[in-house]
N, C-alpha and C. Protein backbone atom coordinates (compact mmCIF):
# COMPACT_ATOMS: atom_id res chain seq x y z
N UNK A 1 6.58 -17.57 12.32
CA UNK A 1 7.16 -16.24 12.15
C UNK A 1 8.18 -16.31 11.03
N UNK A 2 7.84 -15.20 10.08
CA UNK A 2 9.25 -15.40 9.08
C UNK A 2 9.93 -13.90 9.40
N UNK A 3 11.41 -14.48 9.91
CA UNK A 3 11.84 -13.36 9.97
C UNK A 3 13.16 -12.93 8.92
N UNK A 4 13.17 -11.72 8.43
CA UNK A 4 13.89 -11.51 7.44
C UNK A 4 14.85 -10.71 7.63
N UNK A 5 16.24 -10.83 8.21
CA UNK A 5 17.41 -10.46 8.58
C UNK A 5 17.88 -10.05 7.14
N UNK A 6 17.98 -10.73 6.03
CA UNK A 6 18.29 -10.18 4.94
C UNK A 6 17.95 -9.48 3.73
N UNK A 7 18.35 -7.75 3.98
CA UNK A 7 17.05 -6.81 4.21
C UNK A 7 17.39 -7.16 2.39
N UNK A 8 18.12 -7.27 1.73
CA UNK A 8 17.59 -7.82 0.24
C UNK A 8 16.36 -8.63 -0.08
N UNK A 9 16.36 -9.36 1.13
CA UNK A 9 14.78 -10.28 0.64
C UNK A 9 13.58 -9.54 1.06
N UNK A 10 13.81 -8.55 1.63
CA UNK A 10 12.82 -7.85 1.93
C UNK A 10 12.02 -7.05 1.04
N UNK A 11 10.45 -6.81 0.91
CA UNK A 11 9.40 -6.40 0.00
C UNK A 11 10.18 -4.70 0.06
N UNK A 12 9.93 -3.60 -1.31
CA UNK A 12 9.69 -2.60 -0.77
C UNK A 12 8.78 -1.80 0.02
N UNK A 13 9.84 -0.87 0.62
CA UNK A 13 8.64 -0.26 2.16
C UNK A 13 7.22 0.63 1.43
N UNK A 14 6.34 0.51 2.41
CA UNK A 14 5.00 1.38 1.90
C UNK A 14 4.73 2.48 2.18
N UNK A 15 5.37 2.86 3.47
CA UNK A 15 5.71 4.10 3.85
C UNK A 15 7.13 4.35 4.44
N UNK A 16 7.07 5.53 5.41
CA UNK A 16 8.63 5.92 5.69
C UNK A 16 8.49 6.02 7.27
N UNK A 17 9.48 5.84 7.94
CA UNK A 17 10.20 5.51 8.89
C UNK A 17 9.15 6.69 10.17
N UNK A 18 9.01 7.99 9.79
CA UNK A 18 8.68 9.14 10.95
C UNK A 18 6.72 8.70 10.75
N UNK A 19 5.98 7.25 9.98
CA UNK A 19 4.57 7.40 10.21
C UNK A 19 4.77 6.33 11.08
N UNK A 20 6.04 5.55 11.86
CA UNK A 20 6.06 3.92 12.46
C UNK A 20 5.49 4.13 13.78
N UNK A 21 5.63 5.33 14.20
CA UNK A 21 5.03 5.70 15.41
C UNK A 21 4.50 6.76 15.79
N UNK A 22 3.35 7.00 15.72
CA UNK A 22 2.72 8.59 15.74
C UNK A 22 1.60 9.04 16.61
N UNK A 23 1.23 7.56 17.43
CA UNK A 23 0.55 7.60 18.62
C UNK A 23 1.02 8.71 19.66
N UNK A 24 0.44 9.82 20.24
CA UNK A 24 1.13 10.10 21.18
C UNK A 24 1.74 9.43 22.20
N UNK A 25 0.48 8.43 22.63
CA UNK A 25 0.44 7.61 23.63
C UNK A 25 1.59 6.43 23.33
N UNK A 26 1.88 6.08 22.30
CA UNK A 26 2.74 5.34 21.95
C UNK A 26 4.41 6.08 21.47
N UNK A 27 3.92 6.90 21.64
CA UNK A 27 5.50 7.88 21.68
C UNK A 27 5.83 7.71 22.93
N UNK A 28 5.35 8.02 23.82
CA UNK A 28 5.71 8.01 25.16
C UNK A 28 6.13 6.93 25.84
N UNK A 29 5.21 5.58 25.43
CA UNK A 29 5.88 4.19 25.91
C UNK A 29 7.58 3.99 25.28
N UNK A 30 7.48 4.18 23.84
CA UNK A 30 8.66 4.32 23.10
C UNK A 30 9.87 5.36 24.57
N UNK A 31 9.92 6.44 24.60
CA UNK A 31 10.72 6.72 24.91
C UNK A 31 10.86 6.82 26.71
N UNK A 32 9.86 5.85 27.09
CA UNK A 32 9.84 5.29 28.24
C UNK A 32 10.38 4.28 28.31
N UNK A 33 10.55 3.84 26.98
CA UNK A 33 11.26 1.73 26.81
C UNK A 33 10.24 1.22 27.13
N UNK A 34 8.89 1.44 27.29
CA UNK A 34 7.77 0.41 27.71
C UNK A 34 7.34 -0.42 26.03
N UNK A 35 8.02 0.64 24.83
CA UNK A 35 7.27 -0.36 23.81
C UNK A 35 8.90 -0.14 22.72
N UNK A 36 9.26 -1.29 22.16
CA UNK A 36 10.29 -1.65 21.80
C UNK A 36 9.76 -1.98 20.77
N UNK A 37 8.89 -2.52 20.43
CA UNK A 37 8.13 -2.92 18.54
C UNK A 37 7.07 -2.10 18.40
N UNK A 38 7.10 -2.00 16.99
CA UNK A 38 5.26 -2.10 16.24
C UNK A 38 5.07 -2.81 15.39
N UNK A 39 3.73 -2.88 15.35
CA UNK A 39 3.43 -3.65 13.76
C UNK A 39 2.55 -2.79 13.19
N UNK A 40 2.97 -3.08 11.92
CA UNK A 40 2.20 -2.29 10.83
C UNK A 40 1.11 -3.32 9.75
N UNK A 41 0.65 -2.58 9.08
CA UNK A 41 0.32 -3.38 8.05
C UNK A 41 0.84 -3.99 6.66
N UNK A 42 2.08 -2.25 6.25
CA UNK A 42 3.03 -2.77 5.93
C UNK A 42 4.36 -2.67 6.20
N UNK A 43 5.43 -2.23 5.05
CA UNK A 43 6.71 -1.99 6.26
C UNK A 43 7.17 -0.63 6.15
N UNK A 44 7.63 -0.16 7.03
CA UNK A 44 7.59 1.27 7.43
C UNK A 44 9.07 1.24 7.81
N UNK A 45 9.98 0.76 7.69
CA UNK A 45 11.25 0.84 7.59
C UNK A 45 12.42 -0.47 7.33
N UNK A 46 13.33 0.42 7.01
CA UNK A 46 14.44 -0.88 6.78
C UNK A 46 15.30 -1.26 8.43
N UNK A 47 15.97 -2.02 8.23
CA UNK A 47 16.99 -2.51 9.48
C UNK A 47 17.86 -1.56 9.25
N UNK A 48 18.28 -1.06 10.60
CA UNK A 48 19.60 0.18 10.54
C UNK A 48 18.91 1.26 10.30
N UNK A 49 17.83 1.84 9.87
CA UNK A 49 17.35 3.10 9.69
C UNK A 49 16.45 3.57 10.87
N UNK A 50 16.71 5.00 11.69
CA UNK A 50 16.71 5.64 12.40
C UNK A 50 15.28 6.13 12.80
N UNK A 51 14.79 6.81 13.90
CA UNK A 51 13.47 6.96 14.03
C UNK A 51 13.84 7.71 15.30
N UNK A 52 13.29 9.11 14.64
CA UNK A 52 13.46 10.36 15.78
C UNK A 52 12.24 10.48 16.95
N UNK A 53 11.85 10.68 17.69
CA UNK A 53 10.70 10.86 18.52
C UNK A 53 11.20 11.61 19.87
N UNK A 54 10.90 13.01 19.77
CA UNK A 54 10.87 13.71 20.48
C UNK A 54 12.53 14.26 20.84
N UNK A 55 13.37 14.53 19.52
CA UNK A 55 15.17 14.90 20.22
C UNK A 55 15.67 13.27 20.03
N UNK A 56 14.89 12.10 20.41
CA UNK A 56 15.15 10.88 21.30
C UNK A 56 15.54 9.81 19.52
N UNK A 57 16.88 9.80 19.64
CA UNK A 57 16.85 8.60 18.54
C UNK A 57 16.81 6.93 18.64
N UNK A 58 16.26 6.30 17.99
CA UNK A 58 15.96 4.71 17.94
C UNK A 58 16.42 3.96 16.90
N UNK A 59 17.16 2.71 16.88
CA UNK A 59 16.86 2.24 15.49
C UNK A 59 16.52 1.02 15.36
N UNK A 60 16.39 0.38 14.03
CA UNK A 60 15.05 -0.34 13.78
C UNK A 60 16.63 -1.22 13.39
N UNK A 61 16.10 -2.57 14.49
CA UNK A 61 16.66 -3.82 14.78
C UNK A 61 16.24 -4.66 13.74
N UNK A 62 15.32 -4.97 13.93
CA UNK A 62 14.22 -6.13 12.93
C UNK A 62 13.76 -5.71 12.34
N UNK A 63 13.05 -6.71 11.46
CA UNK A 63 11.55 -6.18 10.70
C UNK A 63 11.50 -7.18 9.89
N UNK A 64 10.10 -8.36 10.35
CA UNK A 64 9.87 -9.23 9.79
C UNK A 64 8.07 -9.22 10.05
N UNK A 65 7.52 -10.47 9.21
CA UNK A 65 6.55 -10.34 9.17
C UNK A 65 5.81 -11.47 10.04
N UNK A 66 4.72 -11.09 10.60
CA UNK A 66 4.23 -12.11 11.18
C UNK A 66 2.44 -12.41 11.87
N UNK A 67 2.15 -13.50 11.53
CA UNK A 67 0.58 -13.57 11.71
C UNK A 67 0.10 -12.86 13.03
N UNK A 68 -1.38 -12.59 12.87
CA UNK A 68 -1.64 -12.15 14.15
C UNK A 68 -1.66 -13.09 15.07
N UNK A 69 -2.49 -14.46 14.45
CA UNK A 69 -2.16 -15.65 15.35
C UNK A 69 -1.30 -16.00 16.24
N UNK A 70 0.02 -15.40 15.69
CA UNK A 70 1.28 -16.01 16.42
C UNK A 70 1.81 -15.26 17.67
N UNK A 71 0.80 -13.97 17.85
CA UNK A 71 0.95 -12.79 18.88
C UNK A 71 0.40 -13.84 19.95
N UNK A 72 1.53 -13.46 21.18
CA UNK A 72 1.91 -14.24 22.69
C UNK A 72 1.81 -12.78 23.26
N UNK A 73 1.52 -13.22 24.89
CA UNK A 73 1.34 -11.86 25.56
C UNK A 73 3.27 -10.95 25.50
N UNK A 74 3.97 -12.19 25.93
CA UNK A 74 5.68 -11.43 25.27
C UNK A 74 5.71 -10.53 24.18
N UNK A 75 4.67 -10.62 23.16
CA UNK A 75 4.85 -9.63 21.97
C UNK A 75 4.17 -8.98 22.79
N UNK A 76 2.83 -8.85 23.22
CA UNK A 76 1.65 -7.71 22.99
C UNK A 76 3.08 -6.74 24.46
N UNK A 77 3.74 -7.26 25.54
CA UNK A 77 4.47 -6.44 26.31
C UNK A 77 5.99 -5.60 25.54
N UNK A 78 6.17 -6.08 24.44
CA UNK A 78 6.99 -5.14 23.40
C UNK A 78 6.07 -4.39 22.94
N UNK A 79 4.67 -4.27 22.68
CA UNK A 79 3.86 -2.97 22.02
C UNK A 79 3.71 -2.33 23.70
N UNK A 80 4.09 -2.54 24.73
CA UNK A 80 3.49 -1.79 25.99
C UNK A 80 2.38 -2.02 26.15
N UNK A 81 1.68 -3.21 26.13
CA UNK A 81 0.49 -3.96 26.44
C UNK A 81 0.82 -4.93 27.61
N UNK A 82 -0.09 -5.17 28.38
CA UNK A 82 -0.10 -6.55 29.08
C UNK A 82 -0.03 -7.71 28.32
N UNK A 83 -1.60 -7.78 27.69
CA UNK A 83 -1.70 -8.89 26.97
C UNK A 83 -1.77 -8.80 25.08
N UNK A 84 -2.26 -9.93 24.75
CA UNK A 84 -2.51 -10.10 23.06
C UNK A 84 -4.02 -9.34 23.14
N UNK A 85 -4.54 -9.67 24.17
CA UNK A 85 -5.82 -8.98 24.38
C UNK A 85 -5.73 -7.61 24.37
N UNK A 86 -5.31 -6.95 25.49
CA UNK A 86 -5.66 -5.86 25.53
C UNK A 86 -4.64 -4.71 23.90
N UNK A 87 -3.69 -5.31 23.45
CA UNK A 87 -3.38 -5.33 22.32
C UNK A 87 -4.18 -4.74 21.22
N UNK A 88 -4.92 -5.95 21.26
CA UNK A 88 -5.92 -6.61 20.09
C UNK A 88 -7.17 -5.28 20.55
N UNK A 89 -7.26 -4.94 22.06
CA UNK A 89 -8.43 -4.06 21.97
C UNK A 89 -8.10 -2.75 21.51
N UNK A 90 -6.69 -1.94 21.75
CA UNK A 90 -6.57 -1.10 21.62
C UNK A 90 -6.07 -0.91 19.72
N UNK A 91 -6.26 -1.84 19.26
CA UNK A 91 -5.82 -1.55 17.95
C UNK A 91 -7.43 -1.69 17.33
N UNK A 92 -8.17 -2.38 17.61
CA UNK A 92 -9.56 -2.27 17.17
C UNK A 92 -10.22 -1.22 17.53
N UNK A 93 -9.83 -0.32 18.30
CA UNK A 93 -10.30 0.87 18.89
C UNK A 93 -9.63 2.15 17.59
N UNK A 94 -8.30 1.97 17.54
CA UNK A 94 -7.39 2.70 15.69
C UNK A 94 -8.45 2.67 15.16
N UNK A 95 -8.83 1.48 14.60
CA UNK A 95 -9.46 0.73 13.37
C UNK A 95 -10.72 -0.02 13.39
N UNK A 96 -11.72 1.06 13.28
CA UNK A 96 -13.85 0.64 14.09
C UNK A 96 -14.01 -0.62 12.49
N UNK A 97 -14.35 -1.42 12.64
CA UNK A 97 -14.86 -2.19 11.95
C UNK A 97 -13.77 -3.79 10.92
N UNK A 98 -12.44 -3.13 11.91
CA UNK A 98 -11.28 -4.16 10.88
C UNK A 98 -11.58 -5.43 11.82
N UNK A 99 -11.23 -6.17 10.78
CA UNK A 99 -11.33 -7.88 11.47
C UNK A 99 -9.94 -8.37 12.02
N UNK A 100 -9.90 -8.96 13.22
CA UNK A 100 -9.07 -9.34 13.52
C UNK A 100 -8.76 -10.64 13.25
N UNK A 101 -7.95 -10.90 12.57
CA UNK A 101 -8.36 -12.55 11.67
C UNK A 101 -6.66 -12.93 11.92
N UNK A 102 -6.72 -14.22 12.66
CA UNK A 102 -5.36 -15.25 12.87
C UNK A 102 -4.45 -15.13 11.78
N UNK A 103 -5.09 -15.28 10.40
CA UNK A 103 -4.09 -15.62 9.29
C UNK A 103 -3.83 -13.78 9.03
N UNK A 104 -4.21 -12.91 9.14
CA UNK A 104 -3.51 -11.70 8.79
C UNK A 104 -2.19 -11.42 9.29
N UNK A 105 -1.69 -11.44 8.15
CA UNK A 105 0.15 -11.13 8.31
C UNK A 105 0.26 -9.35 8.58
N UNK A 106 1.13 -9.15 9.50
CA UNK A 106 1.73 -7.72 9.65
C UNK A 106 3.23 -7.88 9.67
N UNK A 107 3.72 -6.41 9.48
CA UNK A 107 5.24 -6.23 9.65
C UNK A 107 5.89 -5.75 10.83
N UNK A 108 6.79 -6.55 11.48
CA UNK A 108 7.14 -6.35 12.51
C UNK A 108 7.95 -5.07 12.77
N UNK A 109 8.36 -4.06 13.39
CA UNK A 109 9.40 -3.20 13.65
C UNK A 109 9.88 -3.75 14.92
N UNK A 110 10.91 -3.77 15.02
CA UNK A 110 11.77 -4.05 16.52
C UNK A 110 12.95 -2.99 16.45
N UNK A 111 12.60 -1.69 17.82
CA UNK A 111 13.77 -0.74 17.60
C UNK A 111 14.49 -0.93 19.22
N UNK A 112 15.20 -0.09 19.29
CA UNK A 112 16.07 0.22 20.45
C UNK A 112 16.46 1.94 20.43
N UNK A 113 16.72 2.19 21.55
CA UNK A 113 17.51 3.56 21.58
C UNK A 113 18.96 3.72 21.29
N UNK A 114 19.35 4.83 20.78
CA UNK A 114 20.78 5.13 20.17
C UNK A 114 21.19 5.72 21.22
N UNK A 115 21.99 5.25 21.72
CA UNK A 115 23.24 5.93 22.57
C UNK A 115 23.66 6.58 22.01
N UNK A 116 23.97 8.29 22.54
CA UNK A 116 25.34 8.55 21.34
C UNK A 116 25.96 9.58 22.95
């Protein structure tokens, strides 16, 4: 896992912060606390920058990159999965024909909710 706390070393983002989560179904884990990360393909926000969903604000802790290989069922239960499996099925279900290949790197998001 490389994780990059120092958002200077970080690539520029590919998109913006309100496409990191747009699942309905994954809105709802979000503001259930059942899903605390995503991964993208690329990065969809900086550390410290905010993410509205539904009134409900979050912000983005992390964001590093990391193989699919290295996905443990502990990650796939931050996306609100059981496992790497059922994970792995519901993202091949997004995406009819993508390969799920060990060495493919993604970008991590890790948020939390804003108290205010």
């Amino acid at each position: 896992m490389t994780n990059h706390q120092d958002q200077n070393s970080l690539p520029p983002k590919t998109c913006t912060i309100e496409r990191l989560v747009t699942v309905p179904e994954d809105v709802e884990k979000v503001i259930e606390g059942k899903k605390t990360a995503t991964r993208r393909n690329g990065r969809y926000a900086d550390v410290g920058e905010i993410m509205e969903l539904k009134d409900k604000k979050f912000r983005v802790d992390k964001v590093y990159s990391q193989a699919l290989g290295e996905l443990t069922d502990e990650h796939a239960r931050t996306e609100g999965f059981e496992s790497v499996e059922d994970y792995k099925q519901s993202i091949l279900s997004y995406h009819p024909g993508m390969p799920w290949l060990p060495q493919m790197r993604v970008w991590v998001h890790e948020f939390s909710p804003v108290n205010e």
